[in-house]
C-alpha atoms as a PDB file:
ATOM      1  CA  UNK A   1      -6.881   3.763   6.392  1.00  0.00           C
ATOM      2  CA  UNK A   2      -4.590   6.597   7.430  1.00  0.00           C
ATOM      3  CA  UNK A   3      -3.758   4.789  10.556  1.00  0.00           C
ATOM      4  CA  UNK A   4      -2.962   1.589   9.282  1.00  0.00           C
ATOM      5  CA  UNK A   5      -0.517   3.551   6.469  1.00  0.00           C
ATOM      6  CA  UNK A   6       0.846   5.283   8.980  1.00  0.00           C
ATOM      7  CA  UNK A   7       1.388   1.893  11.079  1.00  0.00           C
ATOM      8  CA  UNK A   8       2.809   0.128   8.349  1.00  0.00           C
ATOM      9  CA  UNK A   9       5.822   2.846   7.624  1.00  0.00           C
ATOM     10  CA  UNK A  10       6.612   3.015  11.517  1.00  0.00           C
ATOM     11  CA  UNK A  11       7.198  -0.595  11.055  1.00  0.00           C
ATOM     12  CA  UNK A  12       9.897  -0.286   8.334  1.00  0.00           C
ATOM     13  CA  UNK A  13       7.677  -1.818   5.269  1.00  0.00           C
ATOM     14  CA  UNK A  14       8.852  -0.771   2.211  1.00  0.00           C
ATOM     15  CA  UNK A  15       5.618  -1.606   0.410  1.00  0.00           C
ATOM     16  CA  UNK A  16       2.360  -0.685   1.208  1.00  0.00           C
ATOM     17  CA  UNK A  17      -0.914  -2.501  -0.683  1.00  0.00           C
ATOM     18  CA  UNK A  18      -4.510  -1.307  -0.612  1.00  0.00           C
ATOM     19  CA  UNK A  19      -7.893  -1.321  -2.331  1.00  0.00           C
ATOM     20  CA  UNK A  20      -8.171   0.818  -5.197  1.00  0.00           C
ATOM     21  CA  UNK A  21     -11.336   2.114  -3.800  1.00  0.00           C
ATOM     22  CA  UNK A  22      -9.220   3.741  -0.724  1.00  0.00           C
ATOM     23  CA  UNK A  23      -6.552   5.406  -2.706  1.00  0.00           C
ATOM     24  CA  UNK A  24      -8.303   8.617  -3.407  1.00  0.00           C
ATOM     25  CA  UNK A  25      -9.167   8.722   0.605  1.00  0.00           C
ATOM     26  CA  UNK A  26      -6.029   8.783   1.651  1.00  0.00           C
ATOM     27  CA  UNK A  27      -4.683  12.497   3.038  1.00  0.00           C
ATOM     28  CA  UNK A  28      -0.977  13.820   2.751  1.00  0.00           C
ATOM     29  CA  UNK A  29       0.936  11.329   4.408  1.00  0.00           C
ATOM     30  CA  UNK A  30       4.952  11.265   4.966  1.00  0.00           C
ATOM     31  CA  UNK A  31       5.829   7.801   3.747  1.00  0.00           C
ATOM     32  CA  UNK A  32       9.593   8.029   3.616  1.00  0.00           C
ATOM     33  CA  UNK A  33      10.773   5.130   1.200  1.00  0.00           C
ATOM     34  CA  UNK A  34       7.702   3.366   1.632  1.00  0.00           C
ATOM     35  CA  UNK A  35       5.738   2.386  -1.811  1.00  0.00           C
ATOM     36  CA  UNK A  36       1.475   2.580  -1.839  1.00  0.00           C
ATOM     37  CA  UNK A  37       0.244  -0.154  -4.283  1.00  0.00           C
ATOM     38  CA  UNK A  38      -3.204  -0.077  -5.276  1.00  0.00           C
ATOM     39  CA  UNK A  39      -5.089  -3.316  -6.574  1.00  0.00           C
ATOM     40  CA  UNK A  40      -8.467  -3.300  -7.912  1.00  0.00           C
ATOM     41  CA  UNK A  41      -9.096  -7.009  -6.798  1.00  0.00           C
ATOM     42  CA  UNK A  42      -7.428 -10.105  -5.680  1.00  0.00           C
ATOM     43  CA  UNK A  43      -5.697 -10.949  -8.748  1.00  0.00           C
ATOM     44  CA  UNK A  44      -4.029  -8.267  -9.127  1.00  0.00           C
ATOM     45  CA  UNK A  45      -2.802  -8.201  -5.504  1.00  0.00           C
ATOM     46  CA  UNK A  46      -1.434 -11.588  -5.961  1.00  0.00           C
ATOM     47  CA  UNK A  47       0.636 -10.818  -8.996  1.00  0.00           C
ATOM     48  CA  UNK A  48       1.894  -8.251  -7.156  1.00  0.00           C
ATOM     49  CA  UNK A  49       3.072  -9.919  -4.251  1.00  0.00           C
ATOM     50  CA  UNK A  50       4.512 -12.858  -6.151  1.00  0.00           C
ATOM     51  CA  UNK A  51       5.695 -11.381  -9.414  1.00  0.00           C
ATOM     52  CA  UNK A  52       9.613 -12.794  -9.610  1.00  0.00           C
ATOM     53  CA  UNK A  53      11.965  -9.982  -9.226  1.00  0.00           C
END
């Protein structure tokens, strides 16, 4: 999972989602401005994604 983090900030994403399951895994990482969202399931990914802002 570090990998893929690590991808995803090199890439210039400013938000980063995952399972909730992987979030205690996860080592020090430098993230810059990049946000970690953890979901517990698909619904709550969705609202995520799609909530209006």
């Amino acid at each position: 999972m570090d990998k893929r983090i690590n991808t995803v900030v090199k890439l210039g994403y400013k938000k980063c989602i995952i399972p909730k399951s992987a979030e205690t895994s996860l080592s020090a990482l430098d993230l810059g401005d990049t946000e970690i969202v953890a979901c517990r399931n698909l619904k709550e990914m969705i609202n995520i994604v799609f909530r209006k802002r």
